[in-house]
C-alpha atoms as a PDB file:
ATOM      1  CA  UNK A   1    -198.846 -24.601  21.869  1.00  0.00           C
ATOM      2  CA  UNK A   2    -195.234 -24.031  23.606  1.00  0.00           C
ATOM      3  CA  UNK A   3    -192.392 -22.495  22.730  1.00  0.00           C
ATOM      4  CA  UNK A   4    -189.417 -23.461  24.881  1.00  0.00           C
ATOM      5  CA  UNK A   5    -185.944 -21.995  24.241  1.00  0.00           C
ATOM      6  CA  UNK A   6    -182.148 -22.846  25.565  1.00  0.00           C
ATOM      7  CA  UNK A   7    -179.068 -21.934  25.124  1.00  0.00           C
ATOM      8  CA  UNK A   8    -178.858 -18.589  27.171  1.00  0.00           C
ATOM      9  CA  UNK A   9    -175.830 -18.204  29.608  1.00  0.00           C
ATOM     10  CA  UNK A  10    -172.665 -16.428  31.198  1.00  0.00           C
ATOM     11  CA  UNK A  11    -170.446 -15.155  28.181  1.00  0.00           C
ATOM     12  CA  UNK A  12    -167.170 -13.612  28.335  1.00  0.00           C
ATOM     13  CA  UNK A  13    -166.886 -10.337  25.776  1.00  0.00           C
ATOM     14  CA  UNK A  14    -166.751 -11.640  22.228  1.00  0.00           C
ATOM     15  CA  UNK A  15    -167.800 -14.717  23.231  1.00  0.00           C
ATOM     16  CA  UNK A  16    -170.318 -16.193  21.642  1.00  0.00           C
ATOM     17  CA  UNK A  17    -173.800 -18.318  22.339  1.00  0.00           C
ATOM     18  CA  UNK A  18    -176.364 -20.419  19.900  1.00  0.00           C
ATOM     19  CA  UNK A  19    -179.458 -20.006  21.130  1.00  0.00           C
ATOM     20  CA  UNK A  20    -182.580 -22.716  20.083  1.00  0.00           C
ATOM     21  CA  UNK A  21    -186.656 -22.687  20.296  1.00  0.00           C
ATOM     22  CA  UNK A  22    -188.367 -25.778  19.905  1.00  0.00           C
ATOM     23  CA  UNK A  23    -191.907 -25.123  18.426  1.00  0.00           C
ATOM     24  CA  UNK A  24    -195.003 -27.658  19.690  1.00  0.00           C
ATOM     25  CA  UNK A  25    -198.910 -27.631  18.729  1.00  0.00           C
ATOM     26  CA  UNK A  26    -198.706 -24.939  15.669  1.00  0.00           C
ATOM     27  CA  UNK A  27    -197.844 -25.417  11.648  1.00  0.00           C
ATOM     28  CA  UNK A  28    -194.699 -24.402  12.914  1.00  0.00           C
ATOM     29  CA  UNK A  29    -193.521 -23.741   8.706  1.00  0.00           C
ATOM     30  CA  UNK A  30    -196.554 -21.520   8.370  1.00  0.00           C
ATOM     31  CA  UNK A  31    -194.996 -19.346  10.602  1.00  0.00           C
ATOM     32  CA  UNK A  32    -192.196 -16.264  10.614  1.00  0.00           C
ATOM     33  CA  UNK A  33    -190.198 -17.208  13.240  1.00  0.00           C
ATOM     34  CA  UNK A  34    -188.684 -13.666  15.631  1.00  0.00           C
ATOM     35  CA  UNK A  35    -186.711 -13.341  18.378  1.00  0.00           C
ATOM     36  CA  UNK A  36    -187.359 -10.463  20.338  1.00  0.00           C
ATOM     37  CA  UNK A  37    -184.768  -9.364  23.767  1.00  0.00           C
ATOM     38  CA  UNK A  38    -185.303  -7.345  26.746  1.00  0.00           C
ATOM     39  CA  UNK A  39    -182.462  -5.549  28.037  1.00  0.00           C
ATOM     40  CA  UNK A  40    -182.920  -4.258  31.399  1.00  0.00           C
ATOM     41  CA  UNK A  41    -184.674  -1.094  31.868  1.00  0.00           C
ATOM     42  CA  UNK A  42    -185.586  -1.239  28.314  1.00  0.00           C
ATOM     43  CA  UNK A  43    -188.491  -2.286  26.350  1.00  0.00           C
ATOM     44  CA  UNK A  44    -188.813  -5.667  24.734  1.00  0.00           C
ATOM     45  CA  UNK A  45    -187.127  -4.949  21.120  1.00  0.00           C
ATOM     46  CA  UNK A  46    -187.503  -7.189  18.117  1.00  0.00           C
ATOM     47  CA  UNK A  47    -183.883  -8.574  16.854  1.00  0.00           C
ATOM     48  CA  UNK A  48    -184.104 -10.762  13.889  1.00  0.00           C
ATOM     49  CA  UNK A  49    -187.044 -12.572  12.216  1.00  0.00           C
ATOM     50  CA  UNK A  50    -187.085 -15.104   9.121  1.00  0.00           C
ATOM     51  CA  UNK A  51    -190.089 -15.766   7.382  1.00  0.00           C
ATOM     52  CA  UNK A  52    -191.424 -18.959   6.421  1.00  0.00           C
ATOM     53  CA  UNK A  53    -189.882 -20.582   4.028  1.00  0.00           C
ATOM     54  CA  UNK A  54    -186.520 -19.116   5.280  1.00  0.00           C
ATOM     55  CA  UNK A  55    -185.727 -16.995   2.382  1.00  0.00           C
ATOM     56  CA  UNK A  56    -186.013 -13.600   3.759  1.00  0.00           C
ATOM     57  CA  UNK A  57    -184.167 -12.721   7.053  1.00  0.00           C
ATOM     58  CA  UNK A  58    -183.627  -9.533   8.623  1.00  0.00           C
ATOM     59  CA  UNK A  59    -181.865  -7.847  12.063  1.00  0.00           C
ATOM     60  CA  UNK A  60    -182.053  -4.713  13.831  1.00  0.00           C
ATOM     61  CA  UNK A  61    -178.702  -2.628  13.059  1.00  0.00           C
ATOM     62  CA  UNK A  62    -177.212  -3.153  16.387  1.00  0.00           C
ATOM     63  CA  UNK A  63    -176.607  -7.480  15.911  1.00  0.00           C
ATOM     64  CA  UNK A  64    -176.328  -7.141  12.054  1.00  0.00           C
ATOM     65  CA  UNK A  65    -173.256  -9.123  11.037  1.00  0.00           C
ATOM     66  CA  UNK A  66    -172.757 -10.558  14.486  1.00  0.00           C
ATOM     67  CA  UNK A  67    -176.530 -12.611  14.508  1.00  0.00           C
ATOM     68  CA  UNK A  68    -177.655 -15.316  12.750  1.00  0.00           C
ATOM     69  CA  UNK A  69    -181.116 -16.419  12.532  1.00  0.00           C
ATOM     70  CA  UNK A  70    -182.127 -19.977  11.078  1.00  0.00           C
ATOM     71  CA  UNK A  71    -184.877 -22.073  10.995  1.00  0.00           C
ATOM     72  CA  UNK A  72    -185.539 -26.098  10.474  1.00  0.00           C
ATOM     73  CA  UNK A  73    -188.798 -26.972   9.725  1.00  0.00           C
ATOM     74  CA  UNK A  74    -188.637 -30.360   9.885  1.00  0.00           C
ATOM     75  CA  UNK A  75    -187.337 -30.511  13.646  1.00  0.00           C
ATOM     76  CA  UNK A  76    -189.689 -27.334  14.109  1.00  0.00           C
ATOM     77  CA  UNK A  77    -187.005 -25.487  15.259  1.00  0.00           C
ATOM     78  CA  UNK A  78    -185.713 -21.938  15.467  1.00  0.00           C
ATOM     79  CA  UNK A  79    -181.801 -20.685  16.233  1.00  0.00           C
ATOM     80  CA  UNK A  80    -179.924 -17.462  16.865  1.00  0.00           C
ATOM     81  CA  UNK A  81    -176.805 -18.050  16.436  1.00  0.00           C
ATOM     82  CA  UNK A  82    -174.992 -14.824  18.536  1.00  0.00           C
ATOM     83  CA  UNK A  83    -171.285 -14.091  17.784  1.00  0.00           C
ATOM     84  CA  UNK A  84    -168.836 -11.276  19.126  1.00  0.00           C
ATOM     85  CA  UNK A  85    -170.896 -10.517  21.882  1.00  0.00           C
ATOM     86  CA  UNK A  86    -170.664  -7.728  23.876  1.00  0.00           C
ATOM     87  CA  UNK A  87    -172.416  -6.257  27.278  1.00  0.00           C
ATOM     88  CA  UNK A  88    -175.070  -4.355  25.632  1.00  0.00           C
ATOM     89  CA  UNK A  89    -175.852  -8.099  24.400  1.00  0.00           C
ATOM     90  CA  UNK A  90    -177.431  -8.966  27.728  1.00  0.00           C
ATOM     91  CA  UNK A  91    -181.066  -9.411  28.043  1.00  0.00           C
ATOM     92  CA  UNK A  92    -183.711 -12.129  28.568  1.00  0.00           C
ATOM     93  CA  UNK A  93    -183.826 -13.306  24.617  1.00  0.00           C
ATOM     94  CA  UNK A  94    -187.225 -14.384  23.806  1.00  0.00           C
ATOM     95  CA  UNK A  95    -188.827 -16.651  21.043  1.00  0.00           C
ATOM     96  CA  UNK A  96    -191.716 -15.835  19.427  1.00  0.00           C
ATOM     97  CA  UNK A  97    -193.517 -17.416  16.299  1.00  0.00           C
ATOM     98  CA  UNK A  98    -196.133 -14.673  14.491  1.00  0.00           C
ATOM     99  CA  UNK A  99    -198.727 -15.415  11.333  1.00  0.00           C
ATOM    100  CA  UNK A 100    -201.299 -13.173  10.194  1.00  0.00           C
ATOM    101  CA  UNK A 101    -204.952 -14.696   9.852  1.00  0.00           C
ATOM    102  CA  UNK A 102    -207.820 -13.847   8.721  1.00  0.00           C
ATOM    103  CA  UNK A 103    -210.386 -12.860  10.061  1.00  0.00           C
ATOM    104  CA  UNK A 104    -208.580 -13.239  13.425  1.00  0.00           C
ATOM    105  CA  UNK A 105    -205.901 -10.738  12.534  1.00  0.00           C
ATOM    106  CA  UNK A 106    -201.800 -11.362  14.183  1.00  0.00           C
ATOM    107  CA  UNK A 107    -201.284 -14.469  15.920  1.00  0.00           C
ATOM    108  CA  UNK A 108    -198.731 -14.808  18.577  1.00  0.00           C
ATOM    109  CA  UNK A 109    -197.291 -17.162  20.387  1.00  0.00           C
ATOM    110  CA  UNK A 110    -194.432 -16.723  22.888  1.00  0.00           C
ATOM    111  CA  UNK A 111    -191.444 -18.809  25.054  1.00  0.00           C
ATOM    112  CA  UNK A 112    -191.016 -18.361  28.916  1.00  0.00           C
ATOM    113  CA  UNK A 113    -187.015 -16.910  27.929  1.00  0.00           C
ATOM    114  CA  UNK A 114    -183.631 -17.071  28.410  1.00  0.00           C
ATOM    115  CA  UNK A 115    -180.983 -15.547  29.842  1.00  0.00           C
ATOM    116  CA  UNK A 116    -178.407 -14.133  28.039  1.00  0.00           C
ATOM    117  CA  UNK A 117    -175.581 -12.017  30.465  1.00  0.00           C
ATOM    118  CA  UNK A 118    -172.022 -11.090  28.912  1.00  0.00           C
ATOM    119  CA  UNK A 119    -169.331  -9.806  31.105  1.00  0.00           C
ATOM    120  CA  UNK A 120    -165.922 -10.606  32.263  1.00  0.00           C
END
């Protein structure tokens, strides 16, 4: 199983970045697809998720309207497509693919990371 994102970088101030997660060794589609950022000092804080399927998305307040989450099944792929960016933007932006089972309970599975740093 891997998770591997890109796409982090240097970003001016309403700038704006794609970022992508290439899923390996899972049902990838059986999967809601998250990704999660860790701003420093802070705790690791969940930002937008889509279920599978793709139907239902959501975002925490903060990128609503500026974030876009999408998935492609068929390349297994996951994107967060981050516009008007601003300083309290930067973090390490992390993928993560979740899927409840039973009896096993949540399944996780997590990427290494990328950085994502906006400033003039």
């Amino acid at each position: 199983v891997q998770l591997v994102e890109s796409g982090g970088g240097l970003v001016q101030p309403g700038g704006s970045l794609r970022l992508s997660c290439a899923a390996t060794g899972f049902d990838f589609s059986r999967y809601e697809m998250k990704w999660y950022r860790q701003r420093p000092g802070k705790e690791r804080e969940l930002v937008a998720r889509i279920k599978s399927g793709g139907g239902i998305r959501a975002y925490v307040p903060s990128v609503k309207g500026r974030f876009t989450i999408d998935r492609d099944d068929a390349k297994k792929t996951v994107s967060l497509q981050m516009d008007r960016l601003n300083p309290e933007d930067t973090a390490v932006y992390y993928c993560n693919a979740n899927r409840y089972q039973e009896p096993i309970g949540d399944v996780d599975y997590w990427g290494q990371g990328t950085q994502v740093t906006v400033s003039s």
